[in-house]
N, C-alpha and C. Protein backbone atom coordinates (compact mmCIF):
# COMPACT_ATOMS: atom_id res chain seq x y z
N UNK A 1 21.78 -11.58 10.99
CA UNK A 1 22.65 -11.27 9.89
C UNK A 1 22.88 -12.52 9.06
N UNK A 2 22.13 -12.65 8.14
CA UNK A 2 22.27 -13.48 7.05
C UNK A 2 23.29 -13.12 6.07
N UNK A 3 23.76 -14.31 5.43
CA UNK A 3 24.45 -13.89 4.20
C UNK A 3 24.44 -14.79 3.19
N UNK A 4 23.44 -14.50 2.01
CA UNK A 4 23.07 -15.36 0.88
C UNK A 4 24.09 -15.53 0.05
N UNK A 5 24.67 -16.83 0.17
CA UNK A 5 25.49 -17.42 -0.48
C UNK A 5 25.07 -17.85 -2.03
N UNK A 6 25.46 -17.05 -3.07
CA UNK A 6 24.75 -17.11 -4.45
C UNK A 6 24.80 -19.08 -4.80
N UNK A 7 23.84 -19.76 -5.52
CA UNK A 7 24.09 -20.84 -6.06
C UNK A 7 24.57 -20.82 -6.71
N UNK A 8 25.48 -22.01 -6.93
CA UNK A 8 25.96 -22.56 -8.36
C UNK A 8 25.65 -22.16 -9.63
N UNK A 9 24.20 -22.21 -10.00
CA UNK A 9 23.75 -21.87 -11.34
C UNK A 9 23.76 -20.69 -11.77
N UNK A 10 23.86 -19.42 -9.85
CA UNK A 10 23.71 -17.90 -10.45
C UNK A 10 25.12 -17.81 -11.04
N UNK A 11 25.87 -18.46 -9.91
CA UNK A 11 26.98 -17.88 -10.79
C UNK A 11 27.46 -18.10 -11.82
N UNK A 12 27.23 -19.04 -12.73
CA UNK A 12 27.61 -19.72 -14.19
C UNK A 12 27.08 -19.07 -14.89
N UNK A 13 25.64 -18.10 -14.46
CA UNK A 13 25.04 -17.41 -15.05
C UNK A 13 25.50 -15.88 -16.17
N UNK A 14 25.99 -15.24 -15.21
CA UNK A 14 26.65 -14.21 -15.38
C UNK A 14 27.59 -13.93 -16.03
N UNK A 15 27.11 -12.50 -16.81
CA UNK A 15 28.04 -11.84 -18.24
C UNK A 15 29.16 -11.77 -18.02
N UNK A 16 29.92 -12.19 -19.17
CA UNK A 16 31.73 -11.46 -18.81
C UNK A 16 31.92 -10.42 -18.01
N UNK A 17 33.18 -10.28 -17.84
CA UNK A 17 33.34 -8.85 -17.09
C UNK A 17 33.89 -7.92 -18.46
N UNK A 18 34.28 -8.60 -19.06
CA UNK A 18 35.01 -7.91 -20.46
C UNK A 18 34.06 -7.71 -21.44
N UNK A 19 33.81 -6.76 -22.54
CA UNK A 19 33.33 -7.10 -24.00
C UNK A 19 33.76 -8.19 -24.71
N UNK A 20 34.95 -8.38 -24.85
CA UNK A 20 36.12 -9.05 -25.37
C UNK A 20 35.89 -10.76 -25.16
N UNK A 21 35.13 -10.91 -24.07
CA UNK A 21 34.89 -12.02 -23.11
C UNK A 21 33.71 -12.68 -23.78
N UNK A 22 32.80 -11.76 -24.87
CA UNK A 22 31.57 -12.42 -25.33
C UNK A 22 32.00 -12.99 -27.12
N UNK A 23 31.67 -13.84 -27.08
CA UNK A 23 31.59 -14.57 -28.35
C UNK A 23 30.55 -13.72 -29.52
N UNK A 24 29.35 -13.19 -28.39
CA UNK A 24 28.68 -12.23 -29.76
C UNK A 24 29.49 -10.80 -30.48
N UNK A 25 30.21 -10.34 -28.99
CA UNK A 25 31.12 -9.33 -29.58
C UNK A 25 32.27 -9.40 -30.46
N UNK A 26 32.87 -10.38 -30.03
CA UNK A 26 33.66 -10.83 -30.85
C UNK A 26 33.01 -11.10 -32.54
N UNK A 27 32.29 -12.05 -32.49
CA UNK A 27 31.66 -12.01 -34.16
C UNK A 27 31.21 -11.00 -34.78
N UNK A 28 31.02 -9.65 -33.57
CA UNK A 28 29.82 -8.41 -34.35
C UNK A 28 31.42 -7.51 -34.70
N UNK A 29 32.13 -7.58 -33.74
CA UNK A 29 33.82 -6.73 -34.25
C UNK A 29 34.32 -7.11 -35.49
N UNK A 30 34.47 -8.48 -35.61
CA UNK A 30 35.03 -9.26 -37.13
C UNK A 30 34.46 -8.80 -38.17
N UNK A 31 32.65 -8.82 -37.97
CA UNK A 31 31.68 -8.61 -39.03
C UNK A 31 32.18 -7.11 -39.68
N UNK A 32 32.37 -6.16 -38.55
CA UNK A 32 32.46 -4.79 -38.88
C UNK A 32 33.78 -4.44 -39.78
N UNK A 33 34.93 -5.16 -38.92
CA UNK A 33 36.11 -5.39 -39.96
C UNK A 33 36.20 -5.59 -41.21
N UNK A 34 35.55 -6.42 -41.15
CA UNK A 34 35.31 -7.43 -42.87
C UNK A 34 34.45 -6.42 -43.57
N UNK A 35 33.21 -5.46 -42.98
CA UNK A 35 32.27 -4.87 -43.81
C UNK A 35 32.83 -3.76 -43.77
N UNK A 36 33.71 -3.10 -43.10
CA UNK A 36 34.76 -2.01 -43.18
C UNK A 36 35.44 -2.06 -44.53
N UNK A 37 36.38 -3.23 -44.68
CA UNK A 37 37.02 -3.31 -45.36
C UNK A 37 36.69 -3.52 -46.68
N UNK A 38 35.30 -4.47 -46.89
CA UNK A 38 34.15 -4.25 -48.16
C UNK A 38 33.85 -2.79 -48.55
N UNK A 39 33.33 -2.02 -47.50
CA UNK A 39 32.91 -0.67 -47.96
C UNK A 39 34.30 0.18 -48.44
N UNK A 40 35.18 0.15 -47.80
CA UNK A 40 36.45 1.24 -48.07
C UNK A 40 37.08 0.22 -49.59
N UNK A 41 37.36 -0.92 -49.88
CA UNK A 41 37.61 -1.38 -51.38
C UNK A 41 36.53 -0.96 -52.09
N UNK A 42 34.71 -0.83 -52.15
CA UNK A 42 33.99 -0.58 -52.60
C UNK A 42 34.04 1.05 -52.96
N UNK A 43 34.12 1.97 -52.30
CA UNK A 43 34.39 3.23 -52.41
C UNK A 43 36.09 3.30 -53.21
N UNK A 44 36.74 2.72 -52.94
CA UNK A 44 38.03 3.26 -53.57
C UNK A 44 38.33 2.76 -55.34
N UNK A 45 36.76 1.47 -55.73
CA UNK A 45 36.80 0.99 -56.48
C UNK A 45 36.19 2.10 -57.46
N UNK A 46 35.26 3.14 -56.89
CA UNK A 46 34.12 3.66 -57.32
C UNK A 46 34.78 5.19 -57.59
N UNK A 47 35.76 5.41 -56.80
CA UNK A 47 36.39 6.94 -57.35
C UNK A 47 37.51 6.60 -57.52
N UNK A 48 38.42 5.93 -57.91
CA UNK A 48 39.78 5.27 -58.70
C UNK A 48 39.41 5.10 -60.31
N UNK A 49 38.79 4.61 -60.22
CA UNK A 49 37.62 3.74 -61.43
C UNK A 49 36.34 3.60 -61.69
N UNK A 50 36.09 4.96 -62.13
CA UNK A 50 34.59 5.28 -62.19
C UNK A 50 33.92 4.83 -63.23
N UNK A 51 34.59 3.98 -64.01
CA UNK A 51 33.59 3.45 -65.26
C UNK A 51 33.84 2.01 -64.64
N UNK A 52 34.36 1.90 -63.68
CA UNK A 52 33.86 -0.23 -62.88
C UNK A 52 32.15 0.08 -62.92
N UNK A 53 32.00 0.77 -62.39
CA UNK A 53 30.56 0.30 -62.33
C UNK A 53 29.66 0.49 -63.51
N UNK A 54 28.21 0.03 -63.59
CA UNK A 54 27.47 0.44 -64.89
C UNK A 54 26.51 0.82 -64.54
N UNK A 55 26.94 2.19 -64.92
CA UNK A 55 25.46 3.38 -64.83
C UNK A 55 24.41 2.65 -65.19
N UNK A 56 22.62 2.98 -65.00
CA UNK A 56 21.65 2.65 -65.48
C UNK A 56 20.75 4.02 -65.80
N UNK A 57 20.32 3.57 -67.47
CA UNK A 57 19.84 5.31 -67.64
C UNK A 57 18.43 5.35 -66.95
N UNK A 58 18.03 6.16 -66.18
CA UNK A 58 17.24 6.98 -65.89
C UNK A 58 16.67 6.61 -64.10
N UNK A 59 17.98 5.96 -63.78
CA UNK A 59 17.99 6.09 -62.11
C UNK A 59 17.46 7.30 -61.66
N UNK A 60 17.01 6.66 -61.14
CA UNK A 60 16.38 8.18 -59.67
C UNK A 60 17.29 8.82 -59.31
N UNK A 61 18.21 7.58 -58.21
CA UNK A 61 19.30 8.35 -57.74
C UNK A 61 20.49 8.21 -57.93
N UNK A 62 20.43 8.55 -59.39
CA UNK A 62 21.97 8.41 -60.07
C UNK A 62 22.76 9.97 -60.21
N UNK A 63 24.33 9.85 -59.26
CA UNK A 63 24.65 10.71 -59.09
C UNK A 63 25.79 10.56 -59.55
N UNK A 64 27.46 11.10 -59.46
CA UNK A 64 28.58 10.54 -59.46
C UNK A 64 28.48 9.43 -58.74
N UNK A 65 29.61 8.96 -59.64
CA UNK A 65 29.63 7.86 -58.99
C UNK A 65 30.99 7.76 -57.98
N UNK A 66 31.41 8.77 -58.64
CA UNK A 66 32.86 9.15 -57.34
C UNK A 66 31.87 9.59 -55.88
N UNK A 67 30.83 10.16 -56.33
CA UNK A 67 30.33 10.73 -55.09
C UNK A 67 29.63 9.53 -54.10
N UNK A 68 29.01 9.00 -54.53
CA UNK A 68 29.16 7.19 -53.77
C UNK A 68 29.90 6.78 -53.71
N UNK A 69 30.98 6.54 -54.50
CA UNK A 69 32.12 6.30 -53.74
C UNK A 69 32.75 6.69 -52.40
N UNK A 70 32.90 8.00 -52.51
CA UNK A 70 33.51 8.96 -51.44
C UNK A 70 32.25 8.64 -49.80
N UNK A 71 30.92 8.38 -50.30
CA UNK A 71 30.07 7.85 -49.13
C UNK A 71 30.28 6.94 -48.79
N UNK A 72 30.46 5.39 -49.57
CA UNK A 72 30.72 4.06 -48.91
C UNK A 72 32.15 4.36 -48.52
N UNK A 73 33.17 5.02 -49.03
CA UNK A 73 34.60 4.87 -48.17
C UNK A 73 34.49 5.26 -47.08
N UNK A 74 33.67 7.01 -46.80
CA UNK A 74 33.40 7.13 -45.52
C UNK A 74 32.95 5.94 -44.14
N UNK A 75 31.86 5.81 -44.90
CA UNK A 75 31.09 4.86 -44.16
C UNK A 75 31.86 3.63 -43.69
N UNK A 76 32.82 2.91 -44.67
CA UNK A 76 33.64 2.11 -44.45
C UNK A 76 34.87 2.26 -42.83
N UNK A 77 35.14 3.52 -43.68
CA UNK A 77 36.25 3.94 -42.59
C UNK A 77 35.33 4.19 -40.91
N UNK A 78 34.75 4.55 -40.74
CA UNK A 78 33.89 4.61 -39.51
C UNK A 78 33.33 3.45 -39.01
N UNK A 79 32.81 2.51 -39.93
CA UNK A 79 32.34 1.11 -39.52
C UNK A 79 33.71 0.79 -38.79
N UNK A 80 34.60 0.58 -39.57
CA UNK A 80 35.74 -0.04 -38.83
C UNK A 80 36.37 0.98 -37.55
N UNK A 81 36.43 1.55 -37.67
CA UNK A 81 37.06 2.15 -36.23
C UNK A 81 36.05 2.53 -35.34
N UNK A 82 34.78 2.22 -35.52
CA UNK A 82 33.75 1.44 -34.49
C UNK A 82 33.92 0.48 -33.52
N UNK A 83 34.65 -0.32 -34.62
CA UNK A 83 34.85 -1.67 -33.75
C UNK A 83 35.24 -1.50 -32.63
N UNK A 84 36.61 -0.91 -32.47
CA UNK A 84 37.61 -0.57 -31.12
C UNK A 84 36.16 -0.16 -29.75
N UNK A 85 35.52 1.04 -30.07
CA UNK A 85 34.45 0.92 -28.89
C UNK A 85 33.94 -0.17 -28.39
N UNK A 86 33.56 -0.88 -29.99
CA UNK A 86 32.52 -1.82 -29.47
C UNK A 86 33.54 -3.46 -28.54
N UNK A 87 34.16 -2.99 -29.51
CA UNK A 87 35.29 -4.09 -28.31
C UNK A 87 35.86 -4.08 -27.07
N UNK A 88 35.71 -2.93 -26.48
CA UNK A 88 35.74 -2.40 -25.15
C UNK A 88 34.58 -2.36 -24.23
N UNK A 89 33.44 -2.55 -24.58
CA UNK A 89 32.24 -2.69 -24.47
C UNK A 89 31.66 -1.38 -24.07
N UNK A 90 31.91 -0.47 -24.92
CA UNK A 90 31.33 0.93 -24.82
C UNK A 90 29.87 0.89 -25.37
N UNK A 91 28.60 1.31 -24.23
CA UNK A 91 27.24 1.03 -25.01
C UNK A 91 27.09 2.32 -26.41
N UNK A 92 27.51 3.40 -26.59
CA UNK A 92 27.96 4.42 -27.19
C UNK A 92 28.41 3.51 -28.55
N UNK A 93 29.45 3.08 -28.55
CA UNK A 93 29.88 2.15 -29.37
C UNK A 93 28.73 1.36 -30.43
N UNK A 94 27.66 0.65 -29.50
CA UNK A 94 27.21 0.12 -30.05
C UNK A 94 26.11 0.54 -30.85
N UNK A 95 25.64 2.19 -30.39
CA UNK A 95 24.55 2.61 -31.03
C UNK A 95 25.32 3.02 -32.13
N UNK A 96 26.09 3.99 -32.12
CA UNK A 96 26.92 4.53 -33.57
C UNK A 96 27.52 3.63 -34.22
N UNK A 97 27.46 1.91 -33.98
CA UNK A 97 28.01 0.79 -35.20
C UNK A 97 26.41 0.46 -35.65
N UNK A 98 25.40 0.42 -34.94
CA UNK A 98 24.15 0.00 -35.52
C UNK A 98 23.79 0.98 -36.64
N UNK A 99 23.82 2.23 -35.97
CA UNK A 99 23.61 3.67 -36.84
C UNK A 99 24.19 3.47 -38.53
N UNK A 100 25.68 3.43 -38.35
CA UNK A 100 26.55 3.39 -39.59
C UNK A 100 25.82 1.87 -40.23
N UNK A 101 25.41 0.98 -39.50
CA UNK A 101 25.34 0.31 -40.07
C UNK A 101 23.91 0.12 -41.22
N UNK A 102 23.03 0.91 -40.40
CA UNK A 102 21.61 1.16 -41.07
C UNK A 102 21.95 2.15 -42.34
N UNK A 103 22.55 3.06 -42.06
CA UNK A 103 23.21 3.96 -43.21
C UNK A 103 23.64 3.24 -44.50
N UNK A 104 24.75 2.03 -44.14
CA UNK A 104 25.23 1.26 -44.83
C UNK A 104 24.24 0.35 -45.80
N UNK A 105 23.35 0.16 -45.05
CA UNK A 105 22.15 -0.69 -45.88
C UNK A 105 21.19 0.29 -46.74
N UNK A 106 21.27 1.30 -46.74
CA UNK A 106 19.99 2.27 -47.10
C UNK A 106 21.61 2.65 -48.44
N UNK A 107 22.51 3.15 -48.35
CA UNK A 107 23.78 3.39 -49.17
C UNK A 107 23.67 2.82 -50.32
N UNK A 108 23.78 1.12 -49.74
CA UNK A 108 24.36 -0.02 -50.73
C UNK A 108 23.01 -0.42 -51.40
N UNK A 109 21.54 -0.25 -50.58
CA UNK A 109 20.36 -0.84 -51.31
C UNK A 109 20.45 0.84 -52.35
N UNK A 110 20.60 1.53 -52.29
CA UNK A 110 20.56 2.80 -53.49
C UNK A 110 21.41 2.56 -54.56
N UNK A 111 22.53 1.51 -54.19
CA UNK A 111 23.78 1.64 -55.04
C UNK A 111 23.49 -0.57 -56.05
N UNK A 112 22.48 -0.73 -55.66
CA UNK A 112 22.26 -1.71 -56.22
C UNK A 112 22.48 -2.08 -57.74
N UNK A 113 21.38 -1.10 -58.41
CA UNK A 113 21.51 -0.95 -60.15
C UNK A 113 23.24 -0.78 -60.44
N UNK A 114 24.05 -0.78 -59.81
CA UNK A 114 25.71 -0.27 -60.23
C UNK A 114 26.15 -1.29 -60.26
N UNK A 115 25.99 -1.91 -58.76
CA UNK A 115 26.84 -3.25 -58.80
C UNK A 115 26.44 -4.17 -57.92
N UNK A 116 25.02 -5.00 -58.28
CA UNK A 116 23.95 -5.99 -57.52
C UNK A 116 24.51 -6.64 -56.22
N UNK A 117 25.48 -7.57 -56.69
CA UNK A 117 26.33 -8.71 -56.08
C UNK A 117 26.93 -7.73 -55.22
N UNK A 118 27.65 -7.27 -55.10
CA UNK A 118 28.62 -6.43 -54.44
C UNK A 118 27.45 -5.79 -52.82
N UNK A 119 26.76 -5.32 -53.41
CA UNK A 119 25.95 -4.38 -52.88
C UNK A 119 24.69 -5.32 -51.78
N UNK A 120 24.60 -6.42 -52.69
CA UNK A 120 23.66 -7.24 -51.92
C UNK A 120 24.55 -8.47 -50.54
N UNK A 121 25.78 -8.44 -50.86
CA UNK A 121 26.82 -8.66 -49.74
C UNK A 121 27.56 -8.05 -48.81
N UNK A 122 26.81 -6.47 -49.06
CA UNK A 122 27.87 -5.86 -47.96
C UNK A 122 26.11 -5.78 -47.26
N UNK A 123 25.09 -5.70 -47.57
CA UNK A 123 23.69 -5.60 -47.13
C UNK A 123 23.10 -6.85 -46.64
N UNK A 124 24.04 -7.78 -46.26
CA UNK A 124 23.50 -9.24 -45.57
C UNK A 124 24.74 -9.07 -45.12
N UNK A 125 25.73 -8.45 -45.19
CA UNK A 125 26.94 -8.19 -43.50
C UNK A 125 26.29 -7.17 -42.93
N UNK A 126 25.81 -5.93 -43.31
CA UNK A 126 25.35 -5.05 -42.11
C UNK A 126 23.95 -5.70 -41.80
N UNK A 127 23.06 -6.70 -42.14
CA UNK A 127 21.93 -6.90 -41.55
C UNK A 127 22.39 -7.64 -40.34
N UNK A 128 23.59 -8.64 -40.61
CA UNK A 128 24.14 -9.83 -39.38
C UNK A 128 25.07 -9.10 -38.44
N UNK A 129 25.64 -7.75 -38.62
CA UNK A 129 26.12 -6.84 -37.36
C UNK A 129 24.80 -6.78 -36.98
N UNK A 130 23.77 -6.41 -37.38
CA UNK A 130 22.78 -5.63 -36.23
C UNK A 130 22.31 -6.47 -35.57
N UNK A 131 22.45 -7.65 -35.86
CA UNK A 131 21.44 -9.00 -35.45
C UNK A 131 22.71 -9.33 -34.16
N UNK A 132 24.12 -9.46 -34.84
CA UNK A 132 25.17 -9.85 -33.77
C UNK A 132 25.35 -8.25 -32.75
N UNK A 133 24.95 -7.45 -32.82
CA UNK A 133 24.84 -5.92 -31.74
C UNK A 133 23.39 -6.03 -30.94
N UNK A 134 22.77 -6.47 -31.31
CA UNK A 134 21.33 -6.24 -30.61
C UNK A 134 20.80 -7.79 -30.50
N UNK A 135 21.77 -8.90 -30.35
CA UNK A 135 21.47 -10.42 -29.77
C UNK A 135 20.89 -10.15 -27.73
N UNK A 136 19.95 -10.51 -27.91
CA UNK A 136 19.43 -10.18 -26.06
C UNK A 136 20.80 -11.43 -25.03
N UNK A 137 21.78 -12.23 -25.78
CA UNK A 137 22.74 -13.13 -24.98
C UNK A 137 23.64 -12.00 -24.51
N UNK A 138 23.95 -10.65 -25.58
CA UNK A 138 24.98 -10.40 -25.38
C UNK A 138 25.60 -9.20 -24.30
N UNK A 139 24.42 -9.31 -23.41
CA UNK A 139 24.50 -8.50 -22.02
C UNK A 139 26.04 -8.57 -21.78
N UNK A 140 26.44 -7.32 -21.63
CA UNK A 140 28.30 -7.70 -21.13
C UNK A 140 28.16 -6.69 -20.06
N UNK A 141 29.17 -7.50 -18.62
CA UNK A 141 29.09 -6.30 -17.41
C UNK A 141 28.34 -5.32 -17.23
């Protein structure tokens, strides 16, 4: 009857026991916050004030613009109350913040011709959630 006493290095090795406990989760929760809160001002900017943005004539996919609106607020509001899973370290969590988040990029790259800047910053926050959700460090428990 042996009993392998783990080394030193295994154990330094090993994932939090928490989500909460990882530094990648932590930055991918903030990211979602912050791009939450981009998308839901972006949507509330877009059906409050539908002449903020500037139509371009003969878009493809030029629709209301309340009606993009009403999609990035969605989208907004769900990014963020994502987070809470993903901060618990629910793997569930993390597919439906990647999901919203691919949505979010395909949304905002359609919604470009309206409002470039805007659109090209909420689309380099959802590229750095997916990068901070799918980092191979961020094995948790």
């Amino acid at each position: 009857m042996s009993a392998e006493i783990p080394s030193r290095s295994t154990r330094s090795r090993r994932s939090p026991k928490h989500a909460w406990m990882n530094g990648y989760t932590v930055f991918a929760v903030a990211i979602m916050l912050v791009l939450g809160l981009w998308q839901v001002l972006a949507g509330l900017m877009a059906v409050v004030r539908d002449g903020l943005y500037t139509a371009t004539a003969g878009y493809t996919y030029a629709f209301s613009i309340a009606g993009w609106g009403w999609l990035v607020l969605l989208l907004g509001v769900l990014i963020g109350g994502t987070a809470i899973p993903v901060l618990q370290g629910r793997s569930w969590g993390d597919t439906v913040a990647i999901l919203l988040a691919c949505l979010s990029l395909i949304a905002n790259f359609l919604l470009i011709p309206f409002y470039p800047i805007w659109s090209l910053s909420i689309i380099s926050l959802g590229v750095t959630l997916i990068w901070a959700l799918t980092t191979p460090d961020r094995n948790v428990a």
